[in-house]
N, C-alpha and C. Protein backbone atom coordinates (compact mmCIF):
# COMPACT_ATOMS: atom_id res chain seq x y z
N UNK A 1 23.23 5.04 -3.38
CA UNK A 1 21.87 4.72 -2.98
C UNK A 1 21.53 3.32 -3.47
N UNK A 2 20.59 2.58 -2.34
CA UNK A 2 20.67 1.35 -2.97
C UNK A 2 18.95 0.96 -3.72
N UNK A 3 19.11 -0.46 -4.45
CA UNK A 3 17.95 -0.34 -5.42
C UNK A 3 17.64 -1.50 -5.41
N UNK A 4 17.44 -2.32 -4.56
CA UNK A 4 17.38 -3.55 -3.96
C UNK A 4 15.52 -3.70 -4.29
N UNK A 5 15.20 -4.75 -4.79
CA UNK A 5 13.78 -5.01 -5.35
C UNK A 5 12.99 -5.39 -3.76
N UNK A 6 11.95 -4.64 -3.38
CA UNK A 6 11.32 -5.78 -1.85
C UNK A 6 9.54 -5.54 -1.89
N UNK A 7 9.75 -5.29 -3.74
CA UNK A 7 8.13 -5.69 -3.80
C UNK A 7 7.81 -5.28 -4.68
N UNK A 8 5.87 -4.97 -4.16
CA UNK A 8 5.44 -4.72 -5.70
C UNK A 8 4.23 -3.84 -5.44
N UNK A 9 3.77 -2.48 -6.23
CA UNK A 9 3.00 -1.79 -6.14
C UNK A 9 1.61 -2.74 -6.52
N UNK A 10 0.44 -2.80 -6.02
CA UNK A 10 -0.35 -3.88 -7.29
C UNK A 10 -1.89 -2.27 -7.37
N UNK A 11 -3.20 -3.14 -7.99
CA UNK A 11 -3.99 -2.52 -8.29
C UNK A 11 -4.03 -1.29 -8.82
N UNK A 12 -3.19 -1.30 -9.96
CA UNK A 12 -2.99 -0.17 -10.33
C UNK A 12 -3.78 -0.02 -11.65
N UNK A 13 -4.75 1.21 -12.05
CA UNK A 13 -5.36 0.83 -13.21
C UNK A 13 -5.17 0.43 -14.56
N UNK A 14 -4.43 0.27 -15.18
CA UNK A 14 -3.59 -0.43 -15.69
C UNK A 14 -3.61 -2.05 -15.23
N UNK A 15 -3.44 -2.19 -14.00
CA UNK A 15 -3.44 -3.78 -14.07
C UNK A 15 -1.76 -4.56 -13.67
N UNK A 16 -1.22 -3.42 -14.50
CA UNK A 16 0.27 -3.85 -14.01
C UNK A 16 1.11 -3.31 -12.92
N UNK A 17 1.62 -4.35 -11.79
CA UNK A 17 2.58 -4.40 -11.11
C UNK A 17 3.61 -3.27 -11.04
N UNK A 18 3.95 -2.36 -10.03
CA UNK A 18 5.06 -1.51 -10.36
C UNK A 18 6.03 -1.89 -9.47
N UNK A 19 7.16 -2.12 -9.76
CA UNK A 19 8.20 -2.57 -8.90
C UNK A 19 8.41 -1.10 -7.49
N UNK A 20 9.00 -2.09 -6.65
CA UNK A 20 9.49 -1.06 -5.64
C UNK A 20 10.50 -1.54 -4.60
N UNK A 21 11.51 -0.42 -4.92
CA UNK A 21 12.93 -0.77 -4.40
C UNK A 21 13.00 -0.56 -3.16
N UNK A 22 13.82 -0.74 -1.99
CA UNK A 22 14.25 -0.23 -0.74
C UNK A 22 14.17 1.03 -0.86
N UNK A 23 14.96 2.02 -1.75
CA UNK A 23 15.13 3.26 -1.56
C UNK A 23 13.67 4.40 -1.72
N UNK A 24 12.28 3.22 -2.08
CA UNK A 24 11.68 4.18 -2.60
C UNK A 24 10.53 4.16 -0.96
N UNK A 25 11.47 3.53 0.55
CA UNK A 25 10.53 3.08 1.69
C UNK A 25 10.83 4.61 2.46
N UNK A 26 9.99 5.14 3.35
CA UNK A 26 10.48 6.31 4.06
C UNK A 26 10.65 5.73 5.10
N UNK A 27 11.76 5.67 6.10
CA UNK A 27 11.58 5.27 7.44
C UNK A 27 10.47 6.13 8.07
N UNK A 28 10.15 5.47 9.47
CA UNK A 28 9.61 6.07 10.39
C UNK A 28 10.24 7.33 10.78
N UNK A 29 8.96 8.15 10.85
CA UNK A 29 9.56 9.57 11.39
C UNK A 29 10.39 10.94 10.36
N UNK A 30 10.33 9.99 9.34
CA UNK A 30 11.28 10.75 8.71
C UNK A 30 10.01 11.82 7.80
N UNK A 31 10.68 12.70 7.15
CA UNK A 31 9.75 14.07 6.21
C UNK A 31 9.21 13.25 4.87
N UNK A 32 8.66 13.92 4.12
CA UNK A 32 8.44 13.37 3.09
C UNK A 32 8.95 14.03 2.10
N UNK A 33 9.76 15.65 2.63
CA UNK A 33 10.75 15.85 1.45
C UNK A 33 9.79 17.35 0.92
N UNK A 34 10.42 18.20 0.24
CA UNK A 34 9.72 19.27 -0.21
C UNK A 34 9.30 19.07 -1.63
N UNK A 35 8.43 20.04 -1.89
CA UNK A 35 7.28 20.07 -3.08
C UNK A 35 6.05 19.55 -2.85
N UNK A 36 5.41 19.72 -3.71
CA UNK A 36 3.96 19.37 -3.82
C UNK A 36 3.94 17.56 -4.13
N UNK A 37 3.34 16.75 -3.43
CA UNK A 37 3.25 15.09 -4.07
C UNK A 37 1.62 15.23 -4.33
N UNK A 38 1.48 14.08 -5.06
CA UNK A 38 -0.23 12.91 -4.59
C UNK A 38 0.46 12.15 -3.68
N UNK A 39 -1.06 12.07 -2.85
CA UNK A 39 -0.88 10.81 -1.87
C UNK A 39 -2.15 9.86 -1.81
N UNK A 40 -1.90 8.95 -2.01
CA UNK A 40 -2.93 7.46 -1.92
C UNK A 40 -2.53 6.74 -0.99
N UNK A 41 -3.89 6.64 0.11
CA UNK A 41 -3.56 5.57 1.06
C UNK A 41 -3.91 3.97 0.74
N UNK A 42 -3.05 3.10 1.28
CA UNK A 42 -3.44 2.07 0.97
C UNK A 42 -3.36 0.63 1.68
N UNK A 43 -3.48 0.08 1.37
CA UNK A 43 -2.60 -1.26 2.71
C UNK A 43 -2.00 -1.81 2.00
N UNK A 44 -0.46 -2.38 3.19
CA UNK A 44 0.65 -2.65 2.58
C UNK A 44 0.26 -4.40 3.27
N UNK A 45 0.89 -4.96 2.34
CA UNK A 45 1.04 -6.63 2.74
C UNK A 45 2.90 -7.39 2.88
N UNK A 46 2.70 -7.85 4.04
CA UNK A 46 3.82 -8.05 4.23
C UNK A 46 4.10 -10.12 3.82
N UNK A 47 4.77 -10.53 2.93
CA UNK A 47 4.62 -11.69 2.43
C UNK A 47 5.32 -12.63 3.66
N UNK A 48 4.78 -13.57 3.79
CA UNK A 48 5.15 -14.95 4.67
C UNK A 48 5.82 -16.00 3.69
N UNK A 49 5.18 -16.09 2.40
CA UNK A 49 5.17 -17.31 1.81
C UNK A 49 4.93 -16.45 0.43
N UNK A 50 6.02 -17.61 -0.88
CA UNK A 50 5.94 -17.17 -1.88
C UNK A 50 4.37 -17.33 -2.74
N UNK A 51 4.51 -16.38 -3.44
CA UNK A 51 3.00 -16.40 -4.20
C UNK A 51 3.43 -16.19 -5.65
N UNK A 52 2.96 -17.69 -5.89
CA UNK A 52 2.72 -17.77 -7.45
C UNK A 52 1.85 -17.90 -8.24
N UNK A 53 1.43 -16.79 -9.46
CA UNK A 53 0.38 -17.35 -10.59
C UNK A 53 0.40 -17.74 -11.99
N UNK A 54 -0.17 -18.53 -12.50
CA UNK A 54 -1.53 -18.12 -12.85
C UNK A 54 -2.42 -18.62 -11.72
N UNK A 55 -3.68 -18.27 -11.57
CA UNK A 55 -4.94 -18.84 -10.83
C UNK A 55 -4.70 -19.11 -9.26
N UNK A 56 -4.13 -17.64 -9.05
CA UNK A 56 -4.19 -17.23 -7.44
C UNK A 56 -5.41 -16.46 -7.43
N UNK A 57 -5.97 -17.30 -6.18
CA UNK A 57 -7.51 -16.29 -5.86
C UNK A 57 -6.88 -15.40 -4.07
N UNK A 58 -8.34 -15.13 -3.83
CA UNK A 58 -7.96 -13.95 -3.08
C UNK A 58 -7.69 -14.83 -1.79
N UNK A 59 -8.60 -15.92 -1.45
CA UNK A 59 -7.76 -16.59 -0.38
C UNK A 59 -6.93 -17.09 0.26
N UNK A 60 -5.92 -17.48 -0.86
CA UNK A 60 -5.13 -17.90 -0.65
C UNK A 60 -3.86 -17.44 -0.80
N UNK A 61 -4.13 -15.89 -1.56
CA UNK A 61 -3.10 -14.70 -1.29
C UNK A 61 -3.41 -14.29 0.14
N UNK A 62 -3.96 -13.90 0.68
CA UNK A 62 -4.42 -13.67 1.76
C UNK A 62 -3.81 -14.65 2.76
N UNK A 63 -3.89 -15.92 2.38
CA UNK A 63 -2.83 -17.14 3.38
C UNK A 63 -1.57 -16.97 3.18
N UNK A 64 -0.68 -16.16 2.06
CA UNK A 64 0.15 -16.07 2.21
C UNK A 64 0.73 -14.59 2.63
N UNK A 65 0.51 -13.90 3.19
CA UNK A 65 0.37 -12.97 3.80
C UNK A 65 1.16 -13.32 5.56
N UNK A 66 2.35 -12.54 6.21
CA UNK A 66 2.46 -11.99 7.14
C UNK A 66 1.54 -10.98 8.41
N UNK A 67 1.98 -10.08 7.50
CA UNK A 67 1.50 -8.72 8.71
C UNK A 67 1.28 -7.74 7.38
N UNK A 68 -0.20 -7.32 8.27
CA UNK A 68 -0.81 -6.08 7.20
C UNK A 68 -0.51 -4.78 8.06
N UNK A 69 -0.42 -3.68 6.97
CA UNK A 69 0.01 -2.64 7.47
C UNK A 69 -0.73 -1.55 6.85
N UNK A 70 -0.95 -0.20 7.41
CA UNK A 70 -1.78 1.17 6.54
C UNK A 70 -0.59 1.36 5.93
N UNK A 71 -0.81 1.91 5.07
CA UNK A 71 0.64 3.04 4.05
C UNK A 71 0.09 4.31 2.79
N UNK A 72 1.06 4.90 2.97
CA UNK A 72 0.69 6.11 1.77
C UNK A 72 1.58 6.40 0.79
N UNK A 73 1.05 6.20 -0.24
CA UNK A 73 1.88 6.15 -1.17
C UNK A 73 1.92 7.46 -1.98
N UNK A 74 3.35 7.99 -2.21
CA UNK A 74 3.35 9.77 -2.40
C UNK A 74 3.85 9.79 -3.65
N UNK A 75 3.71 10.48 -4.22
CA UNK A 75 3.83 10.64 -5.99
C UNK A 75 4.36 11.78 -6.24
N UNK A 76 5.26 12.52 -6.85
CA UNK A 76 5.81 13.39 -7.25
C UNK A 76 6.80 13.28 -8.45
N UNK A 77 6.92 12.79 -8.93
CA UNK A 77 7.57 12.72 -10.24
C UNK A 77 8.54 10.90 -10.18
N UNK A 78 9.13 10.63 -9.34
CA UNK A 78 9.14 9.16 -8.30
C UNK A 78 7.98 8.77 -7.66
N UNK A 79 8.44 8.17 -6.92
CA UNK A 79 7.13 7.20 -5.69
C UNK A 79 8.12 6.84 -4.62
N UNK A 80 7.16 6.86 -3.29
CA UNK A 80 7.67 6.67 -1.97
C UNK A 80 6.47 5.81 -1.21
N UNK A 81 7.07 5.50 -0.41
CA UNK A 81 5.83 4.67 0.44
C UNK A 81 6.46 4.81 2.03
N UNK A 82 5.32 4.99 2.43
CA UNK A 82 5.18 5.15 4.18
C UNK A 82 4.11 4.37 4.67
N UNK A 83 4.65 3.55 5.68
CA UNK A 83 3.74 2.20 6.30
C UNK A 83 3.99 2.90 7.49
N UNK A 84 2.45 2.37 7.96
CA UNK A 84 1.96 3.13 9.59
C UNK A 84 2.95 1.51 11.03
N UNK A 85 2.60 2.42 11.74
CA UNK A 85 3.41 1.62 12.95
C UNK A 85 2.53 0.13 13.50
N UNK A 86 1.34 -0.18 13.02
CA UNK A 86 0.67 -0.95 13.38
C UNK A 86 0.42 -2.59 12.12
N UNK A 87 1.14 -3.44 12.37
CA UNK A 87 0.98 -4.52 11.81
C UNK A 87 0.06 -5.31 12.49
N UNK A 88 -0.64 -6.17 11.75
CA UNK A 88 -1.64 -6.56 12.03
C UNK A 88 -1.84 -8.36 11.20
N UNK A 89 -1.97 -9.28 11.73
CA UNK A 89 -1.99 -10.48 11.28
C UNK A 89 -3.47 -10.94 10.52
N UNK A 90 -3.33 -11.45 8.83
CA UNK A 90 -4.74 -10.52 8.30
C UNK A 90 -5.95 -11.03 8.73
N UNK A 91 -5.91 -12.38 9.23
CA UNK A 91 -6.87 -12.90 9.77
C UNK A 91 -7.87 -12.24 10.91
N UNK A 92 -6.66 -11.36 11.79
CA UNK A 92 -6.97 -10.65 12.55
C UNK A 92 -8.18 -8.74 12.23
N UNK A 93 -8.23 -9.17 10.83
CA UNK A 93 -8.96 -7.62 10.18
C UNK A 93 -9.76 -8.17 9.48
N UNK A 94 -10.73 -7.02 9.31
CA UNK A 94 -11.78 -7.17 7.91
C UNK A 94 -11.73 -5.89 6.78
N UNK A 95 -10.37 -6.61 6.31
CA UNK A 95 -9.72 -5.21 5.04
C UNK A 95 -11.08 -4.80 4.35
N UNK A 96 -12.10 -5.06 4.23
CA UNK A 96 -12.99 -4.71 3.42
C UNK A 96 -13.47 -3.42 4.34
N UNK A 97 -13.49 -3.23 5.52
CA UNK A 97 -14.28 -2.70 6.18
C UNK A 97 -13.15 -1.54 6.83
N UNK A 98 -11.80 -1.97 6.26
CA UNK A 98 -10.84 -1.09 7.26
C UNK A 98 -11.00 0.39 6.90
N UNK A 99 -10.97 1.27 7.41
CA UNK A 99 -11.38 2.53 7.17
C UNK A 99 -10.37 3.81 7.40
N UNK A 100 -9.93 4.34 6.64
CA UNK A 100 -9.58 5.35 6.51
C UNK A 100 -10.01 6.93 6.32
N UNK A 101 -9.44 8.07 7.27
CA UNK A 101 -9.27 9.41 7.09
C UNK A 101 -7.59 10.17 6.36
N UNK A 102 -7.98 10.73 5.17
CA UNK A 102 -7.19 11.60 4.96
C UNK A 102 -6.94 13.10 5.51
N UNK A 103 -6.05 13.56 6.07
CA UNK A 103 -6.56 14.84 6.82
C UNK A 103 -4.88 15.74 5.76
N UNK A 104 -5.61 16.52 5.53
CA UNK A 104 -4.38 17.83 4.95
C UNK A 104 -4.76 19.33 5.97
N UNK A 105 -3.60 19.76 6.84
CA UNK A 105 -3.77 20.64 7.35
C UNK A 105 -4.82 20.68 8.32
N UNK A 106 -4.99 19.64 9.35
CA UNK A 106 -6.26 19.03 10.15
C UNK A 106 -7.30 19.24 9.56
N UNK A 107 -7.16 19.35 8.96
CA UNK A 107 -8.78 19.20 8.04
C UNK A 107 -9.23 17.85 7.42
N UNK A 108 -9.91 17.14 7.27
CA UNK A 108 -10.13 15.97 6.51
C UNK A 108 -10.64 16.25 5.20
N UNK A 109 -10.22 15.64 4.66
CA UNK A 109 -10.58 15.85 2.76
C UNK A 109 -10.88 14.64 1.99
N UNK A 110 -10.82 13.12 2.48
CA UNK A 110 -11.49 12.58 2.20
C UNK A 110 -11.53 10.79 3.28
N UNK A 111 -12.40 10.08 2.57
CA UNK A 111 -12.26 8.73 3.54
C UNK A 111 -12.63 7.76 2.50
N UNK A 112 -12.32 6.58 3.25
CA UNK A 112 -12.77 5.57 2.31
C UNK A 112 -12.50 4.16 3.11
N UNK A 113 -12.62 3.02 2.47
CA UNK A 113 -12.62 1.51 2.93
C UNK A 113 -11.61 0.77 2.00
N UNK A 114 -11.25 -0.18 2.43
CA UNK A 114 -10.96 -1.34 2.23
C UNK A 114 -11.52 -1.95 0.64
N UNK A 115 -12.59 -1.91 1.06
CA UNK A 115 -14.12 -2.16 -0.18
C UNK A 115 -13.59 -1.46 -1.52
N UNK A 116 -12.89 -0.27 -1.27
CA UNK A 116 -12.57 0.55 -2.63
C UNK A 116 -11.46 -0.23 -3.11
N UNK A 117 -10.64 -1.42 -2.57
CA UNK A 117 -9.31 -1.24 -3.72
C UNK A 117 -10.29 -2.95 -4.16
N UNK A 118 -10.76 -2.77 -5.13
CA UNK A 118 -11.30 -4.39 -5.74
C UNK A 118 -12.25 -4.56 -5.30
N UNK A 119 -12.75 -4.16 -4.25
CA UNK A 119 -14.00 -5.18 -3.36
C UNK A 119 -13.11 -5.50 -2.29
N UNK A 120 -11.65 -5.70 -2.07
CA UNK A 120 -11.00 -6.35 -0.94
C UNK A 120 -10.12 -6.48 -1.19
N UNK A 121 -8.88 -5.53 -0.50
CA UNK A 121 -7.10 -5.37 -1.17
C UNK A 121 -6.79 -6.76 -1.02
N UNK A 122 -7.16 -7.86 -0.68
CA UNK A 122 -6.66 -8.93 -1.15
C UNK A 122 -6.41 -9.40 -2.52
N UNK A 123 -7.78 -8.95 -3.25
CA UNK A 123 -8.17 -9.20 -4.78
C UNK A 123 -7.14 -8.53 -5.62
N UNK A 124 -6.48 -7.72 -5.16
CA UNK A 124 -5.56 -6.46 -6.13
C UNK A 124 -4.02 -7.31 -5.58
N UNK A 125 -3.71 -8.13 -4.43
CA UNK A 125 -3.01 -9.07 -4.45
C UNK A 125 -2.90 -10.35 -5.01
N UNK A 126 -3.71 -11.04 -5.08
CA UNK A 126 -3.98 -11.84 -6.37
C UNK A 126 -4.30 -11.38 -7.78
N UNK A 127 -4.51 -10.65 -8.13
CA UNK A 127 -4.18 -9.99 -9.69
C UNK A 127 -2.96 -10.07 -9.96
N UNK A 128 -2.21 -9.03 -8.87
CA UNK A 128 -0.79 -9.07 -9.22
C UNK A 128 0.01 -10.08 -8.98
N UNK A 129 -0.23 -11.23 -8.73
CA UNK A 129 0.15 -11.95 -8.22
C UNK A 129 0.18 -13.12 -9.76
N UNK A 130 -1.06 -13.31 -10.42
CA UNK A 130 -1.43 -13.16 -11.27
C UNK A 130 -0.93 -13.17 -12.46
N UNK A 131 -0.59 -11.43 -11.87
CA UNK A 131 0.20 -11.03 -13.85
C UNK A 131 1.48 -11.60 -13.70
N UNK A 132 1.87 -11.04 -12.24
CA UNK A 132 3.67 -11.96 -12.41
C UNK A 132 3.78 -13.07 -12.90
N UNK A 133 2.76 -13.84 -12.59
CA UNK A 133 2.89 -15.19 -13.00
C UNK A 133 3.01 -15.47 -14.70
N UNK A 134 2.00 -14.64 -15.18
CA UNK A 134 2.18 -14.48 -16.62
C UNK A 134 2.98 -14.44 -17.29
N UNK A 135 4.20 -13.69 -16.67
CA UNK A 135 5.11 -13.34 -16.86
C UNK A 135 6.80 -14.32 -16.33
N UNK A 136 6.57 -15.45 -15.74
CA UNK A 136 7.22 -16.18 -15.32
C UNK A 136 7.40 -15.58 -14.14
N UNK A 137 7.20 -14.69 -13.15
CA UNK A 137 7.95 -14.21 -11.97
C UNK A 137 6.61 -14.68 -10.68
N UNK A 138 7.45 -14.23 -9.46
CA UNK A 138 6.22 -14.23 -8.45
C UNK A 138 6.30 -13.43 -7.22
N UNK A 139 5.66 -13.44 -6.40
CA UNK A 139 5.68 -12.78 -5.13
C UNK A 139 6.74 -13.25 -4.32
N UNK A 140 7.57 -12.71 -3.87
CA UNK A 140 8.63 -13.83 -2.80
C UNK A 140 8.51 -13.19 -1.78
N UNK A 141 8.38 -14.02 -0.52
CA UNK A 141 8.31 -13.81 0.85
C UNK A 141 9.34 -12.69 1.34
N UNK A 142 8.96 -11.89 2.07
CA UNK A 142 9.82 -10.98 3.00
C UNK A 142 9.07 -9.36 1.90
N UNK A 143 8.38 -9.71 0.61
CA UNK A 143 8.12 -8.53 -0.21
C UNK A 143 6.96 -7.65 0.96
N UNK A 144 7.28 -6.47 0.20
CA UNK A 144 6.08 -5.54 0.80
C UNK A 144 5.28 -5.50 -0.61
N UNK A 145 3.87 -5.60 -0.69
CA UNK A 145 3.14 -5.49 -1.63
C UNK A 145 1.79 -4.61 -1.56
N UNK A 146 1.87 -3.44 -2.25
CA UNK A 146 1.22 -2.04 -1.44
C UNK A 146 -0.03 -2.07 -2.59
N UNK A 147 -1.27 -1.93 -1.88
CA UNK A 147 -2.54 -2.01 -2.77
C UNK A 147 -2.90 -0.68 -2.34
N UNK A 148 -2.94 0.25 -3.68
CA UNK A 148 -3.57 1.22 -3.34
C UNK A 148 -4.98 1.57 -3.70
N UNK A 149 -5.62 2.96 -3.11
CA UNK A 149 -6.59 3.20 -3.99
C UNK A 149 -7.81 3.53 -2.89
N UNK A 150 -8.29 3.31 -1.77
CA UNK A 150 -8.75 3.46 -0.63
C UNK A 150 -9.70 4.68 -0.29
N UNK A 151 -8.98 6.03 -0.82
CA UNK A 151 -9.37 7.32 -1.83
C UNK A 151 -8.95 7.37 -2.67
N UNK A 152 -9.08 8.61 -3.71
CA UNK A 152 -8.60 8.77 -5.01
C UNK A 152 -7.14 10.06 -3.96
N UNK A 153 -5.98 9.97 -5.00
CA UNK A 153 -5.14 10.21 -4.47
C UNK A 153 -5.33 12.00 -4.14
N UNK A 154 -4.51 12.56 -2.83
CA UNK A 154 -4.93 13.84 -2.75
C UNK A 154 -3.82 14.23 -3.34
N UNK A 155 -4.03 15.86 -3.24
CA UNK A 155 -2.68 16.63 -3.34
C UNK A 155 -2.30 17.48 -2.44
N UNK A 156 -0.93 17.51 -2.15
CA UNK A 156 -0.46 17.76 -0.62
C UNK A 156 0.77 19.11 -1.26
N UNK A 157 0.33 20.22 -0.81
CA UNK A 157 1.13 21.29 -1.41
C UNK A 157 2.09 21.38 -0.21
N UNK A 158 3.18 21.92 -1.02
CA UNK A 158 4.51 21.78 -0.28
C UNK A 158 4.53 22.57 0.95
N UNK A 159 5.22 21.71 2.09
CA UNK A 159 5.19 22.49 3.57
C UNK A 159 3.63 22.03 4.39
N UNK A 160 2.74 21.45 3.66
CA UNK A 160 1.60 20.99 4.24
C UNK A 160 1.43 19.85 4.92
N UNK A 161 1.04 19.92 6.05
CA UNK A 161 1.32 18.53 6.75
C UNK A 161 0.48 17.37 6.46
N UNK A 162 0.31 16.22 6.54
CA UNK A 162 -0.29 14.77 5.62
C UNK A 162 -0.38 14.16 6.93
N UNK A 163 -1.65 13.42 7.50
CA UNK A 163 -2.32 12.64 8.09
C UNK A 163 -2.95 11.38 7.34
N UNK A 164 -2.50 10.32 7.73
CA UNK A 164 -3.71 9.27 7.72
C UNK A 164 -4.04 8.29 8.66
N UNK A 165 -5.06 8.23 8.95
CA UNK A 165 -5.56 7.67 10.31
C UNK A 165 -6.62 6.49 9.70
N UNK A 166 -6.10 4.93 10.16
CA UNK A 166 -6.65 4.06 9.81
C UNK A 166 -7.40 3.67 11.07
N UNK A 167 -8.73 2.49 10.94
CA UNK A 167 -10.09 2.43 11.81
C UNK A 167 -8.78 1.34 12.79
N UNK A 168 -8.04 0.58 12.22
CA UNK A 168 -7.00 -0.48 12.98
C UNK A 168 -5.34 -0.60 13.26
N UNK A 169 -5.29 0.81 11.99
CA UNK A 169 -4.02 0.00 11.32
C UNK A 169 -3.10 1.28 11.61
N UNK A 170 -3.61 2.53 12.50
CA UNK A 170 -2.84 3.12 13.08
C UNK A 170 -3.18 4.81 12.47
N UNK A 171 -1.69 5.51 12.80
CA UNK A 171 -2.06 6.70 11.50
C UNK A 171 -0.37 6.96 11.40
N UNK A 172 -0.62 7.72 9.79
CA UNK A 172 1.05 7.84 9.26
C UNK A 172 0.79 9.35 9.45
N UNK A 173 1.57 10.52 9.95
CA UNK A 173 2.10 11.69 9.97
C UNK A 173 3.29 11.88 9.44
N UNK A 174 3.21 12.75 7.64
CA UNK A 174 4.11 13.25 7.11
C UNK A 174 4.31 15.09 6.80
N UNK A 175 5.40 15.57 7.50
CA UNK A 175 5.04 16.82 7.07
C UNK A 175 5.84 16.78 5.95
């Protein structure tokens, strides 16, 4: 299995960055695997251009930015991430306003915005962006960089099917 670095978890309470390998991406279509996870939806950022800090603000993380994407990030003793089919160029959105449904078992159980990760998942990209820098490291282009937090994470009991349906950015179906 491979363990190839292609980003970085950010806004996490804590503050610090969690790495994330290739192996931890679900392709399209694929299960999310048995047992019970958390799931947090969030938007994923796809990098154009390297991002280095100290004293990255949110605009200009935001300029360095590709294609934005919905994603859910599943928790079970590891971490996985699932990005929805709809990329989106960020200029083209108002992440503050992007809106999300969580649905477990067609039912909806909770919603939320954009507005919840910082004020604007950009801001939780420049943090982390930020600490790397602190740290001598930085964002490098081609990374996926997943801001979560959108709702507070659910819990998805095993065999239960997982919906999330974004206002732009598409919807991810995991059973």
């Amino acid at each position: 299995m491979s363990h190839q670095l292609i980003g970085i978890r950010a806004g996490l309470a804590d503050g610090e960055p969690a790495l994330l390998t290739d192996s931890m991406v679900l392709p399209p279509g694929t299960g999310r695997g048995p047992g019970r996870v958390r799931a947090a939806p969030g938007i994923a950022f796809v990098m154009s251009a390297r991002l280095a800090g100290p004293g990255v603000v949110m605009p200009s993380a935001m300029a360095a930015v590709a294609l934005v994407y919905g994603a859910v990030w599943l928790e079970s003793g590891g971490g996985q991430v699932a990005c929805g089919p709809v990329g989106w160029p960020p200029a083209a959105l108002d992440l503050t306003l992007e809106a999300c449904l969580v649905e477990l078992n067609g039912q909806v159980v909770d919603s939320g915005t954009g507005a919840a990760v910082m004020g604007h998942p950009g801001q939780a990209l420049a943090a982390a962006a930020n600490e790397l820098g602190r740290r001598g490291l930085a964002i490098e282009p081609g990374w996926l960089v997943l801001a979560c937090g959108l709702t507070e994470a659910a819990t998805v009991p095993s065999g239960s099917p997982l919906a999330v349906h974004f206002t732009t950015l598409g919807s991810i179906h995991l059973a």
